[in-house]
C-alpha atoms as a PDB file:
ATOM      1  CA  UNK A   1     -12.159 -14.396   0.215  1.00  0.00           C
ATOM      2  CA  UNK A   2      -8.953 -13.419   1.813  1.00  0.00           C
ATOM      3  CA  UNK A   3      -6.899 -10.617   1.346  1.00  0.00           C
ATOM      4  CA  UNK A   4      -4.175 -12.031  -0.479  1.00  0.00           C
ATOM      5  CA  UNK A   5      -6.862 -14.013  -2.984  1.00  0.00           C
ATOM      6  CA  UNK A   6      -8.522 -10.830  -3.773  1.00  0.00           C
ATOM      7  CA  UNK A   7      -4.736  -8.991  -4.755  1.00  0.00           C
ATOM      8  CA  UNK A   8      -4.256 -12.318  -6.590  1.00  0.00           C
ATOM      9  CA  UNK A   9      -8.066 -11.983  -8.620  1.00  0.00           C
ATOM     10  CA  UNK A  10      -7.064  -8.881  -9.481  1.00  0.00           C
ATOM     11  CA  UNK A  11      -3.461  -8.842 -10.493  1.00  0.00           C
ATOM     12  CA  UNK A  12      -5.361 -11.854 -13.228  1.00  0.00           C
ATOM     13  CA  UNK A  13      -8.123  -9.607 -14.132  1.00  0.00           C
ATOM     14  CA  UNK A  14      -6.684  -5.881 -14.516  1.00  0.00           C
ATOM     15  CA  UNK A  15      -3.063  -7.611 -15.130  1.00  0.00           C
ATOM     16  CA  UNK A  16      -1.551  -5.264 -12.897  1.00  0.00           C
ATOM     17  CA  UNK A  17       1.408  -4.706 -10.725  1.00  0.00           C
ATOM     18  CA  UNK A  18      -0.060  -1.038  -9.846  1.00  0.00           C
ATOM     19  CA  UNK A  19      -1.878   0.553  -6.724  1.00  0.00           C
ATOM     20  CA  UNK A  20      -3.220   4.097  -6.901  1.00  0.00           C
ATOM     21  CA  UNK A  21      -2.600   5.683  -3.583  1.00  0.00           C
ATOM     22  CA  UNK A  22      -5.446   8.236  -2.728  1.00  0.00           C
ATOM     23  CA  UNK A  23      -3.679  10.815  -1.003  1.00  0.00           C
ATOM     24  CA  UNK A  24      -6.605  14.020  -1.489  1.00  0.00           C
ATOM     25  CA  UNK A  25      -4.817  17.242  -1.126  1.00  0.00           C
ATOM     26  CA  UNK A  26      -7.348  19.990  -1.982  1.00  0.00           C
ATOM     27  CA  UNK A  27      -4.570  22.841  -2.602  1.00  0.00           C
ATOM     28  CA  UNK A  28      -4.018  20.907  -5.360  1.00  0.00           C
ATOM     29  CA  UNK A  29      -6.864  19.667  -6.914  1.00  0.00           C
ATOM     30  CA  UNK A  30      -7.732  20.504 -10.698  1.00  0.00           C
ATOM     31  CA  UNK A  31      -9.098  24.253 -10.855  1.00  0.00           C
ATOM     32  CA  UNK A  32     -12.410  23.624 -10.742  1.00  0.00           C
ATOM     33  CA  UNK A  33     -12.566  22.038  -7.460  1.00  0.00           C
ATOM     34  CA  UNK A  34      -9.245  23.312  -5.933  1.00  0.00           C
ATOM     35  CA  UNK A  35      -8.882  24.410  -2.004  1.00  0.00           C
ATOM     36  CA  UNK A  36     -12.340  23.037  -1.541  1.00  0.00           C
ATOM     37  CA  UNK A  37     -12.444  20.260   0.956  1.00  0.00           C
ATOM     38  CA  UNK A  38     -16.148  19.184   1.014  1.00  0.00           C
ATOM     39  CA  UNK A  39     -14.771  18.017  -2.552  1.00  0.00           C
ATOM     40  CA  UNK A  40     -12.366  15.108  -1.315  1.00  0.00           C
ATOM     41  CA  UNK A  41     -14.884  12.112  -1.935  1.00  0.00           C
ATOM     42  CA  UNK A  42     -16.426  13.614  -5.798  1.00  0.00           C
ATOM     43  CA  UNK A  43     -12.225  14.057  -6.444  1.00  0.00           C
ATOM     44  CA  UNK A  44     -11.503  10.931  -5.452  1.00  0.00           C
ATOM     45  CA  UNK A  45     -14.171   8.943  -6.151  1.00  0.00           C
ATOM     46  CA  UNK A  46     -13.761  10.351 -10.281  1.00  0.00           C
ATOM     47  CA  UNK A  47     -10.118   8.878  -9.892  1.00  0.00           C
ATOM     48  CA  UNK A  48     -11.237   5.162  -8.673  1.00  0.00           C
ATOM     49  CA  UNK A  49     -14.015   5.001 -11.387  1.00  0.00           C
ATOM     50  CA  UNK A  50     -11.519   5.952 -13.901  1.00  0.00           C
ATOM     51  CA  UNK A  51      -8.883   3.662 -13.200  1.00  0.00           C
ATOM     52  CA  UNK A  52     -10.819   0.723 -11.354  1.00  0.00           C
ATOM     53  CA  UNK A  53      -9.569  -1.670 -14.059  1.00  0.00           C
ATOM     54  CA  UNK A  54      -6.335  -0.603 -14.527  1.00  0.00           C
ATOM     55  CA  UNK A  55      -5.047  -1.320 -10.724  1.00  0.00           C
ATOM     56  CA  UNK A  56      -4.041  -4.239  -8.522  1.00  0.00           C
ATOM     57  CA  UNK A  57      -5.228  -2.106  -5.351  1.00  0.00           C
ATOM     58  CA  UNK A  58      -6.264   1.202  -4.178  1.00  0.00           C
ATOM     59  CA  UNK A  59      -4.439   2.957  -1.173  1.00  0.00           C
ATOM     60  CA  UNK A  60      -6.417   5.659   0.625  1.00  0.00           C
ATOM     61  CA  UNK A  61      -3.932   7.846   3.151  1.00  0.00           C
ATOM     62  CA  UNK A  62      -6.100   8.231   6.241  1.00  0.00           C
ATOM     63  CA  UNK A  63      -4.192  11.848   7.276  1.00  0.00           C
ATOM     64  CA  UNK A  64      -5.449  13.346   3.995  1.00  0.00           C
ATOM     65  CA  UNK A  65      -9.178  13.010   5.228  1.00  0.00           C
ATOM     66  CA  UNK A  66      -8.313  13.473   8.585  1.00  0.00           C
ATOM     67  CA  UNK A  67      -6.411  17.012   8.074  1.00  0.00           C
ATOM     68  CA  UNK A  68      -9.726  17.975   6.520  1.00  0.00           C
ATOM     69  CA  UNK A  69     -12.350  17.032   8.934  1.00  0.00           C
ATOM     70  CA  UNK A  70     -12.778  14.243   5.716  1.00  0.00           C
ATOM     71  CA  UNK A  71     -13.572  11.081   7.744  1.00  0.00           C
ATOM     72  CA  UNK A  72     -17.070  11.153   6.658  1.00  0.00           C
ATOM     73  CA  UNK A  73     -15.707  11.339   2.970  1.00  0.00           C
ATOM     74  CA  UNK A  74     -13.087   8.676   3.448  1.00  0.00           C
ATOM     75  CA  UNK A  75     -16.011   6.068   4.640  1.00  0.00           C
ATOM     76  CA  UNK A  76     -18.585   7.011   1.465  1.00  0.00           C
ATOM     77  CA  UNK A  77     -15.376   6.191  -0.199  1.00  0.00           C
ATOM     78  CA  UNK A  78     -14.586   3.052   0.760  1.00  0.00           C
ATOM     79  CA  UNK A  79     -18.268   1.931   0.260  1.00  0.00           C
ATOM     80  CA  UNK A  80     -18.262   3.541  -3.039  1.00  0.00           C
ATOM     81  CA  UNK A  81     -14.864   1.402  -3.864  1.00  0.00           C
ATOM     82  CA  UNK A  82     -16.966  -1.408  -2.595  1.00  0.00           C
ATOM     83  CA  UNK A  83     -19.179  -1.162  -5.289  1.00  0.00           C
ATOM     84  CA  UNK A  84     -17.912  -0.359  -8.275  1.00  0.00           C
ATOM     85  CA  UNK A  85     -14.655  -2.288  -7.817  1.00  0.00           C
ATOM     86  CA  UNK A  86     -15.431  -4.927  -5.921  1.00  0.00           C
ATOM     87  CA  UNK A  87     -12.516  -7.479  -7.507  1.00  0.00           C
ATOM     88  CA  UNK A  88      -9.904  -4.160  -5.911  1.00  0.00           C
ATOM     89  CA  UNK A  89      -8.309  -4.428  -2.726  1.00  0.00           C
ATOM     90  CA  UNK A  90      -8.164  -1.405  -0.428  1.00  0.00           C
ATOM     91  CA  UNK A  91      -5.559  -1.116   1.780  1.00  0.00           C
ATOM     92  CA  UNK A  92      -5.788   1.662   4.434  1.00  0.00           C
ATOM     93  CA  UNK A  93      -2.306   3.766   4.993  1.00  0.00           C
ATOM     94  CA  UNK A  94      -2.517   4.251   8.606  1.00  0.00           C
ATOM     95  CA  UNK A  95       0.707   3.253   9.823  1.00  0.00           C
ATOM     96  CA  UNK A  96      -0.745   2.773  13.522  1.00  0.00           C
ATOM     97  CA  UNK A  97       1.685   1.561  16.111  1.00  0.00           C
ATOM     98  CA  UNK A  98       0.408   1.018  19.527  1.00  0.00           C
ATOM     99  CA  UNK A  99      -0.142  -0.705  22.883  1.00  0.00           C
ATOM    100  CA  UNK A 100      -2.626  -3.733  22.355  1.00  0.00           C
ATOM    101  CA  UNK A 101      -5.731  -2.242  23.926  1.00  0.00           C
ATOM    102  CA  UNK A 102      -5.131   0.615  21.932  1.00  0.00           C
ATOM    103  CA  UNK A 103      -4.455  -0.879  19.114  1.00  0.00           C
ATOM    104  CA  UNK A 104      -7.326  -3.246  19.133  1.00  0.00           C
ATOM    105  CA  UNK A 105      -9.453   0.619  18.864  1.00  0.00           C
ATOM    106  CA  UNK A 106      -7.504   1.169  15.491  1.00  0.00           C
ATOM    107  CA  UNK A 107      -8.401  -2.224  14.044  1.00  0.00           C
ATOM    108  CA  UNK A 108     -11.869  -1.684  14.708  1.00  0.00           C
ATOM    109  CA  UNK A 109     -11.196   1.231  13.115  1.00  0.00           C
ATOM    110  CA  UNK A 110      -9.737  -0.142   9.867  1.00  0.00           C
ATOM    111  CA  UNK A 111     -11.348  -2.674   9.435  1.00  0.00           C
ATOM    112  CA  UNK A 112     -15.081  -2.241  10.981  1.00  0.00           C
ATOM    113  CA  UNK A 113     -15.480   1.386  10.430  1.00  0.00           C
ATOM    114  CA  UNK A 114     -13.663   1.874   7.134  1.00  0.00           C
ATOM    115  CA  UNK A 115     -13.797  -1.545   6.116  1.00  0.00           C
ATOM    116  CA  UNK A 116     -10.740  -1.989   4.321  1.00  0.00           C
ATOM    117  CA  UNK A 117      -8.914  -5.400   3.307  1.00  0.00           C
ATOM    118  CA  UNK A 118      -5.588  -4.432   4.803  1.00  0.00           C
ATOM    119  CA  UNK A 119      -3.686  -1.902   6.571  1.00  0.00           C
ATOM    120  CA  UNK A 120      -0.270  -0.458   7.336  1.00  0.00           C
ATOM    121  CA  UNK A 121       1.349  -1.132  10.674  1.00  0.00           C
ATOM    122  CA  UNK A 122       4.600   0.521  12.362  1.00  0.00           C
ATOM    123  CA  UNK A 123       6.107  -2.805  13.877  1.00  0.00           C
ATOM    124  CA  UNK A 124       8.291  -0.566  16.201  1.00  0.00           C
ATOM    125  CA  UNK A 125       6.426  -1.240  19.453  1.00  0.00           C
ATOM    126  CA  UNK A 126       6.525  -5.399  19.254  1.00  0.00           C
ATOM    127  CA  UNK A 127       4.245  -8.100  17.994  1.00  0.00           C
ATOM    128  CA  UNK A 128       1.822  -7.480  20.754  1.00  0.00           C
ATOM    129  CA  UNK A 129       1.226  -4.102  18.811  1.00  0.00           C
ATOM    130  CA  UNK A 130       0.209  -6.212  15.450  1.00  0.00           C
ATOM    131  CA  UNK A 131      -1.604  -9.158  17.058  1.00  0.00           C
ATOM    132  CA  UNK A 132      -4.904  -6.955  17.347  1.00  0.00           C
ATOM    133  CA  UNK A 133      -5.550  -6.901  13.540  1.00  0.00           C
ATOM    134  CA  UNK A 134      -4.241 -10.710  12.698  1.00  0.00           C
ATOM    135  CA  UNK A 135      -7.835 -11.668  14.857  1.00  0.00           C
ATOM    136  CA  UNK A 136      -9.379 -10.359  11.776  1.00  0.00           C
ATOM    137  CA  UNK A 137      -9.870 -13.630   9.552  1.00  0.00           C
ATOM    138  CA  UNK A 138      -8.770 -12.610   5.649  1.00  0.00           C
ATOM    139  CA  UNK A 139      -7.586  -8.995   6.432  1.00  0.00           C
ATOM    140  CA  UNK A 140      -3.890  -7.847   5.361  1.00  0.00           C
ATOM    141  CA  UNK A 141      -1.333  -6.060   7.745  1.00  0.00           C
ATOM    142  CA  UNK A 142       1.764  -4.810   6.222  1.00  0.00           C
ATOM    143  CA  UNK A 143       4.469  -4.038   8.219  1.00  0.00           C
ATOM    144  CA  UNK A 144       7.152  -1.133   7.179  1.00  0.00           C
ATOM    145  CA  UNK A 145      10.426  -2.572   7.061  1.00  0.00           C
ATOM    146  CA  UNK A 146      12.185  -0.504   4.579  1.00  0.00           C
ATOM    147  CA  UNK A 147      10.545   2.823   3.920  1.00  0.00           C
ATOM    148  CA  UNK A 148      11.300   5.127   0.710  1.00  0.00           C
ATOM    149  CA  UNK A 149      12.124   8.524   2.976  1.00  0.00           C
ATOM    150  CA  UNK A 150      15.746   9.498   3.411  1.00  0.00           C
ATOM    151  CA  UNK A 151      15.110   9.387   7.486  1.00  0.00           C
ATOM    152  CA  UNK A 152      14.678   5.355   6.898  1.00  0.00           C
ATOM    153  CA  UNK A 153      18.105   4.937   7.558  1.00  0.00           C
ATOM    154  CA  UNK A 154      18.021   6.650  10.923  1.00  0.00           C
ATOM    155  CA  UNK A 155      16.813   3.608  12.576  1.00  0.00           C
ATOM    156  CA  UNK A 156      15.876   0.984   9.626  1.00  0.00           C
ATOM    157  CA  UNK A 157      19.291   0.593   8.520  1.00  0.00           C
ATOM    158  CA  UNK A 158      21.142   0.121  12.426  1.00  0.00           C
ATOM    159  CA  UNK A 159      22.858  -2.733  12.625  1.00  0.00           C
ATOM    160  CA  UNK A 160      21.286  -5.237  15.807  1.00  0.00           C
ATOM    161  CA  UNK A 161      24.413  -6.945  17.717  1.00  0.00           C
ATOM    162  CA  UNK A 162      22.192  -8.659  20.241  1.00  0.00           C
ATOM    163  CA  UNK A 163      20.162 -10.727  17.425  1.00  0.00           C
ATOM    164  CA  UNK A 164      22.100 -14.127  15.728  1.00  0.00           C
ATOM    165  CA  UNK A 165      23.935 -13.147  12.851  1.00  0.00           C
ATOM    166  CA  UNK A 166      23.963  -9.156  13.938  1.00  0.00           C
ATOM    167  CA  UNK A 167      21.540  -8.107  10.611  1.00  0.00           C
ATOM    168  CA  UNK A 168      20.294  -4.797   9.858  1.00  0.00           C
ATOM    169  CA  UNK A 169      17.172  -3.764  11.536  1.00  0.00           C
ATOM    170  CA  UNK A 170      14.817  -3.498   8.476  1.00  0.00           C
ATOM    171  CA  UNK A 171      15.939  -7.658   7.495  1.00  0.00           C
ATOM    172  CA  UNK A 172      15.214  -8.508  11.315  1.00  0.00           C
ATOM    173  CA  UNK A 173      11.620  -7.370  10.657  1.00  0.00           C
ATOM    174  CA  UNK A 174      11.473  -8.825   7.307  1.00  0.00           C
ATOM    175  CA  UNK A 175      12.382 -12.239   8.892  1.00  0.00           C
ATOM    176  CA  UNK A 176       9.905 -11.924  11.823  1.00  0.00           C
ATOM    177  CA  UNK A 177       7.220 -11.255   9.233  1.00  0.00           C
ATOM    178  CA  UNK A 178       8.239 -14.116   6.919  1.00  0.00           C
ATOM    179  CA  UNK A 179       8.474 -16.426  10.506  1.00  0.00           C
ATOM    180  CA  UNK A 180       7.063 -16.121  14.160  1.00  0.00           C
ATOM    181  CA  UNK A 181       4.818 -12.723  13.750  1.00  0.00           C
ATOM    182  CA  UNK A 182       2.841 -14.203  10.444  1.00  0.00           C
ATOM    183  CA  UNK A 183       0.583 -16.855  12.293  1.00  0.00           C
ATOM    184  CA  UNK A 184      -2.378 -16.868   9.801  1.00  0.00           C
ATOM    185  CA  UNK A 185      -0.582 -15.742   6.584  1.00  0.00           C
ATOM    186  CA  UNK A 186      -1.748 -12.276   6.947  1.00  0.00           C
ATOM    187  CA  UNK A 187       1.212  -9.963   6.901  1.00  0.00           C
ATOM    188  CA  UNK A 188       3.294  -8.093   4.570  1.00  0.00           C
ATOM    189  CA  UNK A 189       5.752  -5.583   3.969  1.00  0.00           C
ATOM    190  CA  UNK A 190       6.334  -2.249   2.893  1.00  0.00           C
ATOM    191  CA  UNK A 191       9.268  -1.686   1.378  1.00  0.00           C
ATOM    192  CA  UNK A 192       9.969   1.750  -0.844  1.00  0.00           C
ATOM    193  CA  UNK A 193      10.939   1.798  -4.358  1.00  0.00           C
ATOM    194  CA  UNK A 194      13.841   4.433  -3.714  1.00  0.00           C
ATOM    195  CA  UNK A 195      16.013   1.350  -2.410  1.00  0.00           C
ATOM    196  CA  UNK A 196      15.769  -1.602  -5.563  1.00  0.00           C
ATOM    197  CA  UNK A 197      18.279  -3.236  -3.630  1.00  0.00           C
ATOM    198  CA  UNK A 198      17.197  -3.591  -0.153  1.00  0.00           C
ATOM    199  CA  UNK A 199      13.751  -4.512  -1.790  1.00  0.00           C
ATOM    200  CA  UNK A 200      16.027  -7.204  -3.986  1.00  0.00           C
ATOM    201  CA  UNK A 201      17.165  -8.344   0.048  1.00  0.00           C
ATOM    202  CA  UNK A 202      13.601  -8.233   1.828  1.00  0.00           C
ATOM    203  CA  UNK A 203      12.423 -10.510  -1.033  1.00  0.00           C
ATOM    204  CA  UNK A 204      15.122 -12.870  -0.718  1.00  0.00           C
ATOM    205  CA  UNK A 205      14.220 -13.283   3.596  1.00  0.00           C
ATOM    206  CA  UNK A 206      10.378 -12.950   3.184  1.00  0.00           C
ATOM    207  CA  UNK A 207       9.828 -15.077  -0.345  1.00  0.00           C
ATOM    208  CA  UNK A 208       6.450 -15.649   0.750  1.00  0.00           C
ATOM    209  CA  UNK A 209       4.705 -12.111   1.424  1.00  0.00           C
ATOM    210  CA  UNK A 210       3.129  -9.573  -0.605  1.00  0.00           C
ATOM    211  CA  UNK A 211       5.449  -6.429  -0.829  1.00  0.00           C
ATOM    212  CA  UNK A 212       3.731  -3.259  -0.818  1.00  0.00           C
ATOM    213  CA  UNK A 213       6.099  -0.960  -2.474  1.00  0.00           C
ATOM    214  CA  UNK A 214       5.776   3.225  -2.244  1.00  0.00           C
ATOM    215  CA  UNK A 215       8.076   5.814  -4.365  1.00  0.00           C
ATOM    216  CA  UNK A 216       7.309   5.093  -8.192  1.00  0.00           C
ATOM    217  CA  UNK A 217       6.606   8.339  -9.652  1.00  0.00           C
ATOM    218  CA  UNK A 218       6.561  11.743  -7.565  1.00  0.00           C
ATOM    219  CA  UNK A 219       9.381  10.340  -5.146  1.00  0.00           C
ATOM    220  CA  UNK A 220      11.820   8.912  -7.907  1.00  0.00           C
ATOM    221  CA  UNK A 221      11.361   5.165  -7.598  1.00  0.00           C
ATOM    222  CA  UNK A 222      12.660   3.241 -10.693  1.00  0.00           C
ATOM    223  CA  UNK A 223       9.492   1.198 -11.648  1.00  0.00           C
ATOM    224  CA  UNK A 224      11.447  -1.283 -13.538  1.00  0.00           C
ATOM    225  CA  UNK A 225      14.169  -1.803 -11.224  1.00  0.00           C
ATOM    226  CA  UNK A 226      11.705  -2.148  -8.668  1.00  0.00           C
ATOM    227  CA  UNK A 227       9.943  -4.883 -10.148  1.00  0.00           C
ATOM    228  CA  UNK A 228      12.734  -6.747 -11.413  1.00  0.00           C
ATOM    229  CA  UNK A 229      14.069  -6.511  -7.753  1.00  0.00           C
ATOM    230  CA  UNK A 230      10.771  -7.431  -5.851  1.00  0.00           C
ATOM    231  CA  UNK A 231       8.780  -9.536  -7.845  1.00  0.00           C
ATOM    232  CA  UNK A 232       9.237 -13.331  -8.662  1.00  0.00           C
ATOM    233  CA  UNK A 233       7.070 -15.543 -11.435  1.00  0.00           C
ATOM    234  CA  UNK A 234       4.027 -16.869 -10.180  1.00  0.00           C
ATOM    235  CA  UNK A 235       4.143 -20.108 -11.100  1.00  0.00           C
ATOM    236  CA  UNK A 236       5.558 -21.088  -7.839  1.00  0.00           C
ATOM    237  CA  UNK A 237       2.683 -20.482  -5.374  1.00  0.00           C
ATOM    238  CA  UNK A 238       4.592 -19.501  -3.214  1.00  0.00           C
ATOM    239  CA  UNK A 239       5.776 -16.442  -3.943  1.00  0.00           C
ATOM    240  CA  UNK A 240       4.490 -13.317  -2.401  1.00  0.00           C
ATOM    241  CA  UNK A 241       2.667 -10.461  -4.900  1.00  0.00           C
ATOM    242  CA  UNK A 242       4.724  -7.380  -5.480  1.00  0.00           C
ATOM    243  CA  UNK A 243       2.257  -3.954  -4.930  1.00  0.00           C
ATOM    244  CA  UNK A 244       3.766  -1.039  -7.009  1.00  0.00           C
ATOM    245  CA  UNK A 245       2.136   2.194  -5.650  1.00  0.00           C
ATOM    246  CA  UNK A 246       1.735   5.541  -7.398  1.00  0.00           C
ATOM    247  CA  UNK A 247      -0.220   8.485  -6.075  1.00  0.00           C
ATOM    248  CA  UNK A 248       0.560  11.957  -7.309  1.00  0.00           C
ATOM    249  CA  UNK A 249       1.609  11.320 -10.571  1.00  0.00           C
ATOM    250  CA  UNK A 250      -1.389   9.715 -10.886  1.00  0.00           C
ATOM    251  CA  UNK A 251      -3.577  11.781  -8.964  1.00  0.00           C
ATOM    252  CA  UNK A 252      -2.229  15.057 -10.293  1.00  0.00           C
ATOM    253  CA  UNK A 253      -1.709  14.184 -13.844  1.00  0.00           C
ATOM    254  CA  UNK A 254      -4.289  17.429 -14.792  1.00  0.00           C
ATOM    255  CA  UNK A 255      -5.183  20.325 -13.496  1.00  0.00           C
ATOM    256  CA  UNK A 256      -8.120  20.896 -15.721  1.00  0.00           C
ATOM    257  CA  UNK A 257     -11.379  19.269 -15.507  1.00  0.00           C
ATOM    258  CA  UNK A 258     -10.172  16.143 -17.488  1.00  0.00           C
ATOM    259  CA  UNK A 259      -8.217  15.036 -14.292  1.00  0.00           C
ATOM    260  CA  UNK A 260      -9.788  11.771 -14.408  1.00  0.00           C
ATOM    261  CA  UNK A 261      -9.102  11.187 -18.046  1.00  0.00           C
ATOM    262  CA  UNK A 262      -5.333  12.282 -17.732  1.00  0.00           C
ATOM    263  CA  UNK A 263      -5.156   9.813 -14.185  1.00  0.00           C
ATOM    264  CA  UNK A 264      -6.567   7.265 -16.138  1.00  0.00           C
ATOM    265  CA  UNK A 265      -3.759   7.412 -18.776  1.00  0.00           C
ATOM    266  CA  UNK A 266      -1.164   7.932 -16.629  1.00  0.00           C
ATOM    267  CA  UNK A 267      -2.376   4.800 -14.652  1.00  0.00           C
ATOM    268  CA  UNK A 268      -2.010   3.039 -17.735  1.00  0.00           C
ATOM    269  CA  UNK A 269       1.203   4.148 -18.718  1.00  0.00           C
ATOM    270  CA  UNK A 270       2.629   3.225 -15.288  1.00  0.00           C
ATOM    271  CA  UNK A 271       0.793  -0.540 -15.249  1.00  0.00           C
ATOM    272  CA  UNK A 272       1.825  -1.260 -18.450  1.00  0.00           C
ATOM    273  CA  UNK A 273       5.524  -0.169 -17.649  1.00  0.00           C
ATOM    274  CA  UNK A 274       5.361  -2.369 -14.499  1.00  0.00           C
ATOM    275  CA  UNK A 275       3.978  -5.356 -16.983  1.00  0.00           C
ATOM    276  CA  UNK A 276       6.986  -5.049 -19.094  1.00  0.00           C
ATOM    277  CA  UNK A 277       9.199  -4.954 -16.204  1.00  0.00           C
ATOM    278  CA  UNK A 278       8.265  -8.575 -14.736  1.00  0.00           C
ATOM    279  CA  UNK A 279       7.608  -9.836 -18.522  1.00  0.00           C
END
């Protein structure tokens, strides 16, 4: 099963727009576990079982395992995932940009270490910086284009005069993603909920690709001006799935020891906002 059919299986069976982005910080974990780092995987592993069926993907940020010494954790996650949510997509926030050997090292480690589904990419360095993880048959790669962080529009939203038509940076990606770069149907786009209507524009040049979309909740994102902006009915195949990510509203919705409880319920107050939205 390919990426894109397993977001598909389980938009159908959760019916859900939202991913939960794992982003562990132990400084602020509920009291009972907080500061304590050996505790990333029981913390986060609690969250996934409590909202397994409530999500259209889960989002693990590789720098909060990493910070921590955590890598060990983050891999007993992803094969716990594996198990009790086996219908859920992971994708791996890595954002790795690099030189082809190099970067052929980082899809080994995505997607043979870690075994995730899919993973973010910086497409700053060139398609021969992407190519690595498309030789993975099924796996995602999703591409930022239009990021949710103020700083975006330092380079993101810079006019190109060399290119036809002279478009903005972030649409020239979009448009190599939708075209030339997406050879086996594997990429994507991030795209952050902060900016409904350069998602509204990304959609209209990449109609095809799922849209992985950061910013509802802790940042500000408007979930139902993101979906309305990003996500198209399904009864034309060919329209790409719209991926509304949360983290620590989710994540941090407790500090006591009914965190998972209080995640759950917040998971379930943001996916059913996010149904309303498209219905």
């Amino acid at each position: 099963m390919t990426f894109l059919d397993m977001l598909s299986a389980a938009e159908r069976q959760n019916q859900s727009l939202l991913c939960v982005g794992l982003d562990p910080d132990p400084a602020k974990f509920p009291a009972h576990l907080r500061g304590d780092a050996s505790r990333i995987y029981d913390f986060c592993a609690a969250i996934v079982e409590a909202t397994a069926d409530t999500v259209i993907a889960f989002k693990p940020q590789i720098a909060y395992f990493a910070a921590h010494r955590a890598e060990d954790q983050l891999e007993r996650l992803m094969a716990h995932m594996r198990a009790v949510a086996p219908q859920v997509p992971v994708i791996l926030d890595a954002k790795r940009g690099d030189i082809g050997s190099t970067a052929e090292q980082y899809a080994i480690e995505a997607f043979e270490r870690y075994g995730a589904d899919a993973v973010t990419l910086s497409p700053f360095m060139g398609f021969d910086s992407v190519q690595p993880y498309l030789k993975y048959e099924g796996k995602g790669a999703f591409l930022l284009c239009r990021t949710s962080n103020p700083g975006g529009d330092d380079l993101q939203n810079q006019r190109l005069v060399t290119v036809d038509g002279q478009p903005l940076l972030y649409e020239h990606v979009a448009r190599l993603a939708q075209g030339p770069w997406n050879l086996n149907g594997q990429l994507g786009l991030v795209v952050g909920a902060t900016y409904p209507a350069e998602i509204e524009r990304v959609r209209e040049l990449a109609p095809t690709l799922p849209l992985l979309i950061p910013g509802v909740g802790a940042q500000g994102g408007d979930a139902v001006a993101t979906v309305r902006a990003g996500y198209r009915r399904q009864g034309d195949a060919t329209t790409g799935p719209v991926i509304v990510n949360s983290s620590r509203a989710i994540l941090y919705a407790s500090s006591g020891e009914d965190f998972a409880a209080a995640a759950r319920s917040e998971a379930l107050r943001t996916r059913n906002v996010l149904e309303a939205a498209r219905g």
